[in-house]
N, C-alpha and C. Protein backbone atom coordinates (compact mmCIF):
# COMPACT_ATOMS: atom_id res chain seq x y z
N UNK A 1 72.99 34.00 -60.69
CA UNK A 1 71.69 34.12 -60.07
C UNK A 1 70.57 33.67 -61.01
N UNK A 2 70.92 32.61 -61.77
CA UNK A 2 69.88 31.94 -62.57
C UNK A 2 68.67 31.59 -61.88
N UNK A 3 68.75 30.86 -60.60
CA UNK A 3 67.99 30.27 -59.79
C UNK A 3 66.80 31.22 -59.32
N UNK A 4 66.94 32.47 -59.79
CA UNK A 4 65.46 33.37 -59.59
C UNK A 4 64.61 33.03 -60.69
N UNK A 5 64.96 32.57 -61.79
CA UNK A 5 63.72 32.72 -63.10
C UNK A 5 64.28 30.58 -63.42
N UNK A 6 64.79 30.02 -62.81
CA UNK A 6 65.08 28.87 -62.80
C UNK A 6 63.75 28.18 -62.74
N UNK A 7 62.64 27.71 -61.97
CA UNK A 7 61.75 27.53 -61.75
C UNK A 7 61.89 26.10 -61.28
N UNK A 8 63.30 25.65 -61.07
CA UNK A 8 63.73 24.54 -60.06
C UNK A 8 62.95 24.68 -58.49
N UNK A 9 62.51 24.34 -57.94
CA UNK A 9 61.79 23.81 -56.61
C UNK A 9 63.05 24.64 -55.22
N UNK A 10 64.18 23.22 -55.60
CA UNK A 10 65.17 22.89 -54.79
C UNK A 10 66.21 24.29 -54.59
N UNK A 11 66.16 24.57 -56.10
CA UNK A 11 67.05 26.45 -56.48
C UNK A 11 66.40 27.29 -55.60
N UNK A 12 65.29 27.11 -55.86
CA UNK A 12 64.49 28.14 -55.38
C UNK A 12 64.50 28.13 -53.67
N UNK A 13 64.36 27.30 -52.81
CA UNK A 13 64.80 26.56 -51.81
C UNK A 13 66.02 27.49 -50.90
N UNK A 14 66.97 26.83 -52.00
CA UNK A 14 68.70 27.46 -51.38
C UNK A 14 69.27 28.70 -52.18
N UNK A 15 67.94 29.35 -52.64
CA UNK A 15 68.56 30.34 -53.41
C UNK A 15 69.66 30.40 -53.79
N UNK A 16 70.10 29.48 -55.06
CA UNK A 16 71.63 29.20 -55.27
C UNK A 16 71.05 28.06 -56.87
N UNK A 17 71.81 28.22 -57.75
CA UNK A 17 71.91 26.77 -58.43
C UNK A 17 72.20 25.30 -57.70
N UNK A 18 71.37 24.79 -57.69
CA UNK A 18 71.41 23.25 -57.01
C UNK A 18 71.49 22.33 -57.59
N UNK A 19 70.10 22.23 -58.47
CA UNK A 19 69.83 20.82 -59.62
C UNK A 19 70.86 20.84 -60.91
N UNK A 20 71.04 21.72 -61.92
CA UNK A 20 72.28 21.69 -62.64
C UNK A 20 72.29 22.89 -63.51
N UNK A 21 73.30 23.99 -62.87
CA UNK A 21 73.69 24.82 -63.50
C UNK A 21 74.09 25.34 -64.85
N UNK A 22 74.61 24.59 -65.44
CA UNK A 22 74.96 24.47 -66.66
C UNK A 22 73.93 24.21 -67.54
N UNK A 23 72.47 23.94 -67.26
CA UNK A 23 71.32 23.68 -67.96
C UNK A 23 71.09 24.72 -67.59
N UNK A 24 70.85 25.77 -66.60
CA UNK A 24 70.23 27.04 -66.90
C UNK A 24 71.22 27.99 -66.94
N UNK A 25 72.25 27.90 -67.07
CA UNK A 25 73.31 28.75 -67.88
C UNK A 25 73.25 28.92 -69.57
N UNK A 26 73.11 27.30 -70.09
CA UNK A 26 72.68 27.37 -71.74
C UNK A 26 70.95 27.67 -71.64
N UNK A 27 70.31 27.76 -70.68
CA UNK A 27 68.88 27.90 -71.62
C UNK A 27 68.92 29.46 -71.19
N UNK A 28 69.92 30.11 -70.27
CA UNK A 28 69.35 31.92 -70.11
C UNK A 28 70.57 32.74 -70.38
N UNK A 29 71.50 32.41 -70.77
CA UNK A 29 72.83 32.98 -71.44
C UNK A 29 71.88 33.78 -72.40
N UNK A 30 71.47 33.05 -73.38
CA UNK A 30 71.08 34.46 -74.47
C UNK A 30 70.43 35.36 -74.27
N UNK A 31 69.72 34.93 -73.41
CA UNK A 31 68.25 36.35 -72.76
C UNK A 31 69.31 37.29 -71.96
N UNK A 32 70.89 36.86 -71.37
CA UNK A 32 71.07 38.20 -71.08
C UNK A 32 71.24 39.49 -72.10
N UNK A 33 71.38 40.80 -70.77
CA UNK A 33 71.75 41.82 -72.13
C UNK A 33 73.11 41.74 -72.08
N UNK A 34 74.02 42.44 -72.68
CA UNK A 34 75.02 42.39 -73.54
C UNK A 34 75.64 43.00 -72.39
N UNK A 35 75.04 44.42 -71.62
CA UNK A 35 76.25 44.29 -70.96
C UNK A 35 76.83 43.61 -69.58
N UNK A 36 75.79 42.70 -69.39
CA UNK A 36 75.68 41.73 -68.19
C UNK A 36 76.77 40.27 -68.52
N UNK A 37 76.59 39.86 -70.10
CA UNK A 37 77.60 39.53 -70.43
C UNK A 37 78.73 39.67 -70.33
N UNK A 38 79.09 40.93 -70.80
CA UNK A 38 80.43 41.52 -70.87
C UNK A 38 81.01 41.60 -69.52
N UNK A 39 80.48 41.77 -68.21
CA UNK A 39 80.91 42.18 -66.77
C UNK A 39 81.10 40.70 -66.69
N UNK A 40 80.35 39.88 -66.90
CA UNK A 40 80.77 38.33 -66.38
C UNK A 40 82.10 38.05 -66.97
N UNK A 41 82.12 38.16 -68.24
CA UNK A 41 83.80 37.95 -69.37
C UNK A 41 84.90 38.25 -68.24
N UNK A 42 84.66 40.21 -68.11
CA UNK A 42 86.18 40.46 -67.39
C UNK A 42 85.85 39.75 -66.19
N UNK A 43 84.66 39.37 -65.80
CA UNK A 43 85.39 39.01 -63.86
C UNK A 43 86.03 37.85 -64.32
N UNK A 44 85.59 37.04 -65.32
CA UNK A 44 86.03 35.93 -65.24
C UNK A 44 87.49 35.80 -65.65
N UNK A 45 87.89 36.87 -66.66
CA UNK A 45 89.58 36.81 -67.14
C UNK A 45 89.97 37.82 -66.05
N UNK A 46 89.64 38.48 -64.78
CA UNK A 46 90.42 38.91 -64.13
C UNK A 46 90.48 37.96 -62.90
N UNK A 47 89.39 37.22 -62.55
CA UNK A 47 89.62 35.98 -61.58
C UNK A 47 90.94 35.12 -62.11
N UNK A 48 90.92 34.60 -63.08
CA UNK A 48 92.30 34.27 -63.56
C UNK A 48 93.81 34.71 -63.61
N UNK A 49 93.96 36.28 -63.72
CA UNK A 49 95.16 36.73 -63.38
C UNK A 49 95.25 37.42 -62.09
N UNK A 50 93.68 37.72 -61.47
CA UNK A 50 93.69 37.75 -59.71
C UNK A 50 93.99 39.46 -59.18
N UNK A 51 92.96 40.20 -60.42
CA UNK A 51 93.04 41.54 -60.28
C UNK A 51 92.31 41.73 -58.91
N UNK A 52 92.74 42.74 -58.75
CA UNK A 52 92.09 43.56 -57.42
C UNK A 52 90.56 43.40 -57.88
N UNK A 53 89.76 43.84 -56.81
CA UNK A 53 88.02 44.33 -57.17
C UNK A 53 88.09 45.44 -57.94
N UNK A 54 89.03 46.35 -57.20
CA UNK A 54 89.14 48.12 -57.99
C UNK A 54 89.62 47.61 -59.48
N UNK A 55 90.35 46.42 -60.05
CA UNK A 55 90.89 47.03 -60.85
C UNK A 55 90.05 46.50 -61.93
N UNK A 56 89.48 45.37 -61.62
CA UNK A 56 88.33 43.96 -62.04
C UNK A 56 87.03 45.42 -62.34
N UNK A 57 86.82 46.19 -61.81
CA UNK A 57 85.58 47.48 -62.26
C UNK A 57 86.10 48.01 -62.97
N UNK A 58 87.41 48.67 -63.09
CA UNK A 58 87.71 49.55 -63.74
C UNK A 58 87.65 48.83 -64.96
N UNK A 59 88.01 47.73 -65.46
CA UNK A 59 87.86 47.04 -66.37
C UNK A 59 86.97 46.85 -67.38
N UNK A 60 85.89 46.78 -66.01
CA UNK A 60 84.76 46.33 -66.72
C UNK A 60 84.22 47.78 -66.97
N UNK A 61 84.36 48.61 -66.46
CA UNK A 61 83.78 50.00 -66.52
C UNK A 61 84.23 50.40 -67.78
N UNK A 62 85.48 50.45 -68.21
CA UNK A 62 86.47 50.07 -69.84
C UNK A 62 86.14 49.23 -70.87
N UNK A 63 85.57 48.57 -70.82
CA UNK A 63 85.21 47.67 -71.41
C UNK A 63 83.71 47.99 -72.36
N UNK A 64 82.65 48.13 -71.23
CA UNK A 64 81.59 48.71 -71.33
C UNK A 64 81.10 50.34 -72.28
N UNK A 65 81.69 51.24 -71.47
CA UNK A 65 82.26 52.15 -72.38
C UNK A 65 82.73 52.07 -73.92
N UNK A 66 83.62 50.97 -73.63
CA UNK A 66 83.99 50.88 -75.59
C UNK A 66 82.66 50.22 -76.16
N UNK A 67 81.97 49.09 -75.73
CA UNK A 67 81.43 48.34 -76.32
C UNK A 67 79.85 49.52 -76.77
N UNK A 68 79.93 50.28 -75.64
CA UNK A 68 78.86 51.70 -76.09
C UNK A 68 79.41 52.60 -77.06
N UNK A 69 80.83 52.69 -76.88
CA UNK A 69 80.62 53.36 -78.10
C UNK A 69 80.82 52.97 -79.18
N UNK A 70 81.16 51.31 -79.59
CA UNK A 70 80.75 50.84 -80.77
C UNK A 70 79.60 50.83 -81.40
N UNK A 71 78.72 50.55 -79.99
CA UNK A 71 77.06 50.15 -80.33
C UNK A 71 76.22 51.81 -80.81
N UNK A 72 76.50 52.69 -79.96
CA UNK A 72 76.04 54.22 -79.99
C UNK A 72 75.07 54.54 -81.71
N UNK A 73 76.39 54.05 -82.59
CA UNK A 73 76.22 54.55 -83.98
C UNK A 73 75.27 53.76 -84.31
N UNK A 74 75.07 52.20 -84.00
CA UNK A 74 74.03 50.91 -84.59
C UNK A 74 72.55 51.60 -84.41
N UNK A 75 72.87 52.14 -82.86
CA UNK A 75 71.38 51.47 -82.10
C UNK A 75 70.45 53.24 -82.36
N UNK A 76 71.61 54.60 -82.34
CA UNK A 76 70.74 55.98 -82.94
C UNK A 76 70.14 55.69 -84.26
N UNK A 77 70.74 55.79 -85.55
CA UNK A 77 69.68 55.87 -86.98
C UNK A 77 68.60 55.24 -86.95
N UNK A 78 68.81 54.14 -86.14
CA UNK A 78 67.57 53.10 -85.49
C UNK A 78 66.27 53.32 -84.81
N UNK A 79 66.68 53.80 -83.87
CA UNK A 79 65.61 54.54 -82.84
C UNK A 79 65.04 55.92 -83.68
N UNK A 80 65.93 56.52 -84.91
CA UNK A 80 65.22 58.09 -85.02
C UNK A 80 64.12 56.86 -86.61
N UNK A 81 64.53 56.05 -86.96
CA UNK A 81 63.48 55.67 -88.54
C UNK A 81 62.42 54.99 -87.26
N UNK A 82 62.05 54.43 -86.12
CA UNK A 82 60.84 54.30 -85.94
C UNK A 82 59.91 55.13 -85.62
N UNK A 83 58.78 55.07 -86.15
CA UNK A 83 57.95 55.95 -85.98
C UNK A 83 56.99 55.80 -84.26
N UNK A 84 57.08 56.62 -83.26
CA UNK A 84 56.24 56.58 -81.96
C UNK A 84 54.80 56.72 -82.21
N UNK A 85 53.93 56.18 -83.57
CA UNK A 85 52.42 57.02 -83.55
C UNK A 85 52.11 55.46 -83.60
N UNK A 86 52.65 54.22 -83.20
CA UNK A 86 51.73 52.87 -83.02
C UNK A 86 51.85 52.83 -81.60
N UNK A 87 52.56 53.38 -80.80
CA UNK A 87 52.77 53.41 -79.13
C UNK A 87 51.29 53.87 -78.88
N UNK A 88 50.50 52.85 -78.39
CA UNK A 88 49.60 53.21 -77.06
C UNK A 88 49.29 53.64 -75.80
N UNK A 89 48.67 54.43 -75.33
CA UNK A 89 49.00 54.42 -74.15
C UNK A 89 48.22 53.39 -73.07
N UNK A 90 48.76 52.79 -71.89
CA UNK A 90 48.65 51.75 -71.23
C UNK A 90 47.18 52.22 -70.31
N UNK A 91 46.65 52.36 -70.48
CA UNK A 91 45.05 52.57 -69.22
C UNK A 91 44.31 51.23 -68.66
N UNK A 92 44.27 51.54 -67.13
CA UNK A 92 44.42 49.87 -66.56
C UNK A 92 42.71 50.24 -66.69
N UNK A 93 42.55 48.56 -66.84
CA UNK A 93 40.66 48.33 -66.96
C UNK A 93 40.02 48.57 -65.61
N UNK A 94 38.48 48.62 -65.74
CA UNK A 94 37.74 49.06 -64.71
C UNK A 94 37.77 47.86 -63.88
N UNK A 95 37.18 47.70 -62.46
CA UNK A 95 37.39 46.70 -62.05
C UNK A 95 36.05 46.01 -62.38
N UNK A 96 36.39 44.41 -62.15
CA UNK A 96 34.68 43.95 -62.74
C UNK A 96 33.86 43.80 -61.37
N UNK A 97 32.56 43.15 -62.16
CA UNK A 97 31.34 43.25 -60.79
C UNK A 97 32.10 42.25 -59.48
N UNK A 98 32.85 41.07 -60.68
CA UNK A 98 32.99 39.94 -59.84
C UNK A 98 34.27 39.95 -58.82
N UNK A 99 35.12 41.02 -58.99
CA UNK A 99 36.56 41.56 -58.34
C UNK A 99 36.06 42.22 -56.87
N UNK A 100 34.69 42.65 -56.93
CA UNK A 100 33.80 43.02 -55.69
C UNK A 100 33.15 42.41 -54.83
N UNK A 101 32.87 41.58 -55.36
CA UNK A 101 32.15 40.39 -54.91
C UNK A 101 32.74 39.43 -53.50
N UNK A 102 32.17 38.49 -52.61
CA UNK A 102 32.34 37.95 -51.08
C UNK A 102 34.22 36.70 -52.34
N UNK A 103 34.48 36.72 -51.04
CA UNK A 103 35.86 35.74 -51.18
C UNK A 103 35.68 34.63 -50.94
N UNK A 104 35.48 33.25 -51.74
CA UNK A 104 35.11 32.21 -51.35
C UNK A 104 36.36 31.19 -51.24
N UNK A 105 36.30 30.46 -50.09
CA UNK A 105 37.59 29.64 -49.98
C UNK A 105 36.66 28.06 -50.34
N UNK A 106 37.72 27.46 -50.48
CA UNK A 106 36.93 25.98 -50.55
C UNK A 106 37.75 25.19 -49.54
N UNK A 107 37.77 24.30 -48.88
CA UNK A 107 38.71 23.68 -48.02
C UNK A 107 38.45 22.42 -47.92
């Protein structure tokens, strides 16, 4: 489902990869997360030996699991050394004079 952040015309169109997949496979492969990766891996080595759906989840459900609890130990000491006192809080701006103002079309 590249073809949502694709910004191809034609993708966008047939909601589908159209113009060439494999160019937005290498330019958004890395932006996935890790475990969106990992679910693509097993479907793809269980499409090959032609597991069930049930067994193609369970897999990946296995899979996932381990790869958390490898990651578990990385990603805690991590999260407790940053400090939360540069977090801002988000307060949306006032609206301006001109956000009030008549709607002008041009045609």
């Amino acid at each position: 489902m590249f073809w949502k952040a694709c910004g191809h015309k034609k993708c966008l169109r047939a909601r589908a990869c159209v113009v060439d997949g494999k160019d937005c496979f290498d330019r958004f492969w890395p932006l996935l997360p890790e475990e969106i990766k990992i679910s693509i891996r097993i479907e793809i080595k269980a499409a090959k030996v032609r597991l069930s759906p049930a067994e193609t989840m369970a897999d990946i459900e296995r899979e996932l699991a381990r790869w958390r609890a490898t990651m578990a130990p990385r990603v805690a000491p991590q999260a407790m050394t940053e400090p939360a006192s540069h977090l801002q809080p988000i307060v949306p701006a006032a609206p301006s004079s001109c956000a009030l103002g008549p709607r002008l079309r041009v045609l």
